[in-house]
Protein backbone atom coordinates (compact mmCIF):
# COMPACT_ATOMS: atom_id res chain seq x y z
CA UNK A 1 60.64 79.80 101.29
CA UNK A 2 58.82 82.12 103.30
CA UNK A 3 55.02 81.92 103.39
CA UNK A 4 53.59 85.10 105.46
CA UNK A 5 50.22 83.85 106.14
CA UNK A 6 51.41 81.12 107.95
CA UNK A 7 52.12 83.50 111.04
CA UNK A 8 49.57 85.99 112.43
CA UNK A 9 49.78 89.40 111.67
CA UNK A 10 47.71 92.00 110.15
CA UNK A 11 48.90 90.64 106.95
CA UNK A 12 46.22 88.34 107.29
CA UNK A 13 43.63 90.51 107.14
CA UNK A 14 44.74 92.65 104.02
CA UNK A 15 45.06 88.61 102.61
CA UNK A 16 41.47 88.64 103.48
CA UNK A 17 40.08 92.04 101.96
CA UNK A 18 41.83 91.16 99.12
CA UNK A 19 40.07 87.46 98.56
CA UNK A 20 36.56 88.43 99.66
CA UNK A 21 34.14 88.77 96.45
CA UNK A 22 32.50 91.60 98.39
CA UNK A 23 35.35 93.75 99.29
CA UNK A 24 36.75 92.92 95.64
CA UNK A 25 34.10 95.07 93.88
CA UNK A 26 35.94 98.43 95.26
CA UNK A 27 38.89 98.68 92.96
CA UNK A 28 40.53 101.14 94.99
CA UNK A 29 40.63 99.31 97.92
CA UNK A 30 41.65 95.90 96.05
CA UNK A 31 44.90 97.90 94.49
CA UNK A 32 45.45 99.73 97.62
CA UNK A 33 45.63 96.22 99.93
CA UNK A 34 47.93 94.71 97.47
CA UNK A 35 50.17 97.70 97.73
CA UNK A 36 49.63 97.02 101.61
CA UNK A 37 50.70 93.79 101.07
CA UNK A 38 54.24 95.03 98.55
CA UNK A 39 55.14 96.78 101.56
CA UNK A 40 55.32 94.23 104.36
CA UNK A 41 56.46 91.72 101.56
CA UNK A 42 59.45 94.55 101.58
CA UNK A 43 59.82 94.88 105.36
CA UNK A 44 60.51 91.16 105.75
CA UNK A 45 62.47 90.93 102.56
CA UNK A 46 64.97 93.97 103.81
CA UNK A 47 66.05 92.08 106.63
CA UNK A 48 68.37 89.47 104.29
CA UNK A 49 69.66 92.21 103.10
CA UNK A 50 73.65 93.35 103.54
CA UNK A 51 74.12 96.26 106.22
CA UNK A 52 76.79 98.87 106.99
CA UNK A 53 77.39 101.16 109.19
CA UNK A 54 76.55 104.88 108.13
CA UNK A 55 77.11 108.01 110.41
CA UNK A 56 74.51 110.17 110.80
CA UNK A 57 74.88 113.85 111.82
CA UNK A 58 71.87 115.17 113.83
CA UNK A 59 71.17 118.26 115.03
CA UNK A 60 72.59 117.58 118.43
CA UNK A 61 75.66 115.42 117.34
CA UNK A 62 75.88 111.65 115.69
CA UNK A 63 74.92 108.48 115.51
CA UNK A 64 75.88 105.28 113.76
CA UNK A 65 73.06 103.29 111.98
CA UNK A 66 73.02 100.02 110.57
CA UNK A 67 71.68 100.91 106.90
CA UNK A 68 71.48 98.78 103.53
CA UNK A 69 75.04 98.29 101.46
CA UNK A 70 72.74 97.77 98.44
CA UNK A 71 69.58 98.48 96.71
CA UNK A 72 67.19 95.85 95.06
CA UNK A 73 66.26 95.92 91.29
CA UNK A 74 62.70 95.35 91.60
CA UNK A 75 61.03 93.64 88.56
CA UNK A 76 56.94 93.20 87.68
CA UNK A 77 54.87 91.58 85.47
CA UNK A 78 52.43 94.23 83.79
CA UNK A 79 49.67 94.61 84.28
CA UNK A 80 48.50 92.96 87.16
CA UNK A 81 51.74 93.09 89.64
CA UNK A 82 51.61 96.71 89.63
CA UNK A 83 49.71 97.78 93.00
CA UNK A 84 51.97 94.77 94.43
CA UNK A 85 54.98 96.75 92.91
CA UNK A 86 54.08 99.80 93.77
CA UNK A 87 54.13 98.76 97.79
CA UNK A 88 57.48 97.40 97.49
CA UNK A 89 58.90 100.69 95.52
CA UNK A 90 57.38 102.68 98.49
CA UNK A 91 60.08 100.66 101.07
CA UNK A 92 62.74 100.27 98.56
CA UNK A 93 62.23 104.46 97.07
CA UNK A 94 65.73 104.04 96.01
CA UNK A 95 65.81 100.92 93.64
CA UNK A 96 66.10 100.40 89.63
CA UNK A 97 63.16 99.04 88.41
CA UNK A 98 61.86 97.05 85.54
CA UNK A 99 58.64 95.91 83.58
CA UNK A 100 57.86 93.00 81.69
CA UNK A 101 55.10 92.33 79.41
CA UNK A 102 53.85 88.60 79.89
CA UNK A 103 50.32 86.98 79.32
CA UNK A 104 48.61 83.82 78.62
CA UNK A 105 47.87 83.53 74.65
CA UNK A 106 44.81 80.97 74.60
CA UNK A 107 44.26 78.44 72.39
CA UNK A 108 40.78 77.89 70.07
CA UNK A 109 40.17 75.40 73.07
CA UNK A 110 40.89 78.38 75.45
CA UNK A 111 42.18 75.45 78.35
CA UNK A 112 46.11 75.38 76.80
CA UNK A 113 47.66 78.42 76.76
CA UNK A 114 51.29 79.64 75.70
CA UNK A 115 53.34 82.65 77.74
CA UNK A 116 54.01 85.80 75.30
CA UNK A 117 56.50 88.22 76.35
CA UNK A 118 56.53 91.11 74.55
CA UNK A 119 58.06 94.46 76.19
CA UNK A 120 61.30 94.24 78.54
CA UNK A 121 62.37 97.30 80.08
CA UNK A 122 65.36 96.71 82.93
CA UNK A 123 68.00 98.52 83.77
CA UNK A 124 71.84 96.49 84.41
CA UNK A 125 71.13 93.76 86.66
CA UNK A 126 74.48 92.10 87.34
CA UNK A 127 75.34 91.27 90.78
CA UNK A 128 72.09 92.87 92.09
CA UNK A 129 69.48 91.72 94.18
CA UNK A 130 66.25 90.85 91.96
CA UNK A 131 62.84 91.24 93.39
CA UNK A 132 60.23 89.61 91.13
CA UNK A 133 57.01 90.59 92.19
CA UNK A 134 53.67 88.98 90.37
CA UNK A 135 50.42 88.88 92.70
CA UNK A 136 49.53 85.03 91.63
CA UNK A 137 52.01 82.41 90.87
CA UNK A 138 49.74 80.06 89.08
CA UNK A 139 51.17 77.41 86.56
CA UNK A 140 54.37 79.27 86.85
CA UNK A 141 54.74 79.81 83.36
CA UNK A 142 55.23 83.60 83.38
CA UNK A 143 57.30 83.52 86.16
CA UNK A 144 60.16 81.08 84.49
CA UNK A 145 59.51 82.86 81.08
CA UNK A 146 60.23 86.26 82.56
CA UNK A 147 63.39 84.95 85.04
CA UNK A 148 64.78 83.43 81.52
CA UNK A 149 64.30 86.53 79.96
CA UNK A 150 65.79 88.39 82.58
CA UNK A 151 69.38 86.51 83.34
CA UNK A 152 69.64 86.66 79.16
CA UNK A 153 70.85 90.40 79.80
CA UNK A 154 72.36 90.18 83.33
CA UNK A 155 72.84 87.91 85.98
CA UNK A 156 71.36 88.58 89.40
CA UNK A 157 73.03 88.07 92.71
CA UNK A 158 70.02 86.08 93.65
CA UNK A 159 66.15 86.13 92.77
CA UNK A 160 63.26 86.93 95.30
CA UNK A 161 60.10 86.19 93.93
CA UNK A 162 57.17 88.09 96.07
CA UNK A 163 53.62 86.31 95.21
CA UNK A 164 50.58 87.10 97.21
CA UNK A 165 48.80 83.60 96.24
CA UNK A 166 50.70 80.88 94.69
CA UNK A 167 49.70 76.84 93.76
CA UNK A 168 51.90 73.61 95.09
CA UNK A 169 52.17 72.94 91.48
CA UNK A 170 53.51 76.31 90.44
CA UNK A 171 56.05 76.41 93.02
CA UNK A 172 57.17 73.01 92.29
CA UNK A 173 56.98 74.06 88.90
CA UNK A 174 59.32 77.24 89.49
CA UNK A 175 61.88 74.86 91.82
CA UNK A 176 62.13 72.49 89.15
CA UNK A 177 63.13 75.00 86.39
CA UNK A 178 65.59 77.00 88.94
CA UNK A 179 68.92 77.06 90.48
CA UNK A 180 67.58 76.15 94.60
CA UNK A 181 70.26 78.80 95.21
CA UNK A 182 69.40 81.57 93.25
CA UNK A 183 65.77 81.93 94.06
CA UNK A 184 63.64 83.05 97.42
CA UNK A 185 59.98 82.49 97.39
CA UNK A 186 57.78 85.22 99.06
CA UNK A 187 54.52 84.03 99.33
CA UNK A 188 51.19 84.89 101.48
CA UNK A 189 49.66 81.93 100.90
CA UNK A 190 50.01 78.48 99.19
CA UNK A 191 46.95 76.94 97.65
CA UNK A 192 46.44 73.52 96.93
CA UNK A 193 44.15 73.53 93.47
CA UNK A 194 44.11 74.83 89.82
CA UNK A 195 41.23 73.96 87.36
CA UNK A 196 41.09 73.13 83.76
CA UNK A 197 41.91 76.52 82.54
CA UNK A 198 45.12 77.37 85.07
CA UNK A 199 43.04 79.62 88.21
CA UNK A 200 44.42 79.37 91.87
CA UNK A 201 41.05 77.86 93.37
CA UNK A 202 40.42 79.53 95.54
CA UNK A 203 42.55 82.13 94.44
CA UNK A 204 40.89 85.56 94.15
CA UNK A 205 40.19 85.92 90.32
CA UNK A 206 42.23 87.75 87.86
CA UNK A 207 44.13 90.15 90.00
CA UNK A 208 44.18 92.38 86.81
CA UNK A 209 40.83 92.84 85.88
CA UNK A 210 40.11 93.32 89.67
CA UNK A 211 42.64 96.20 89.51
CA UNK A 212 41.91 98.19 86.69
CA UNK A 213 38.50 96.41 84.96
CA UNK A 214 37.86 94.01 82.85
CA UNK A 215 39.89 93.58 79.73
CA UNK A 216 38.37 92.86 76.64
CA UNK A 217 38.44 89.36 75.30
């Protein structure tokens, strides 16, 4: 598990923007620091990668480079992980990517909740390297319900999951329904509450609706 907020870095600071009720009512700059965010996520994520050694012809000769054997299928839960997405695509410009439609269907009591998946799109994912990226990592629900849904058409090398703010309980939640091998947690922080109705507290709000407005109920 690697928790990036834990360290000090700028990360923190895009961490910050991006919890602050303030900052939160520009859009733009919500989206844009969790792209911000994708990015570094990929930085640190590249180097467990596999590299070989490639040679370059410059101008004035060559060179030998240490450069990645592989690229990463990177995976995202609609429609909320997309900014996140987006800043790990930037790094990776070369990967397969795929979307998954998952969301909480409420109960008449609106506390209980079930996941719905209802769109896939992936491309062959055997022997790849997954990247799961989902800005909150609440119950951890979504997260196991789109992993199932994923290894029923492929099998992954091994799973990253990238989550700006996740709870003890969904991670334990997550660990307990996974192979320890398979899976790599990317987190920037790790918070210690949810209520009644399944919200990181204290979280940042519905990462969606901060991205692209409100949904309708």
């Amino acid at each position: 598990m690697h928790v990036l907020g834990n360290s000090n870095s700028i990360f923190n600071q895009f961490i910050a923007e991006i919890r602050d009720e303030e900052i939160q009512k520009d859009s733009m700059r919500f989206r844009r620091n969790l792209e911000r965010c994708g990015e570094i996520f990929a930085y640190e994520l590249s180097k467990t990668f596999p590299y070989e050694k490639k040679k370059i012809v410059t101008p004035l000769g060559e060179v030998e480079i240490d450069l990645p054997k592989v690229q990463p299928v990177i995976a995202t839960i609609l429609r909320a992980g997309l900014p996140l997405h987006q800043g790990i695509l930037n790094f990776f410009d070369k990967a397969e990517n795929a979307f998954i439609s998952a969301y909480r269907k409420h109960d008449k009591n609106e506390v209980s909740f079930t996941i719905k998946m209802e769109y896939l799109s992936s491309p062959d994912i055997d022997g790849k390297i997954l990247i799961i990226s989902d800005p909150m990592l609440a119950t951890g629900s979504s997260m196991i319900t789109v992993i199932n849904a994923l290894k029923a058409i492929g099998k992954p090398l091994h799973i990253h999951i990238v989550s700006l703010i996740a709870s003890k309980e969904g991670v334990a939640f997550v660990k307990k329904n996974c192979n320890k091998n398979e899976i790599t947690f990317w987190l920037g922080n790790i918070d210690d509450e949810l209520t009644a109705t399944s919200y990181i507290v204290p979280g940042l709000g519905d990462a969606g609706d901060l991205a692209y407005g409100k949904k309708r109920d």
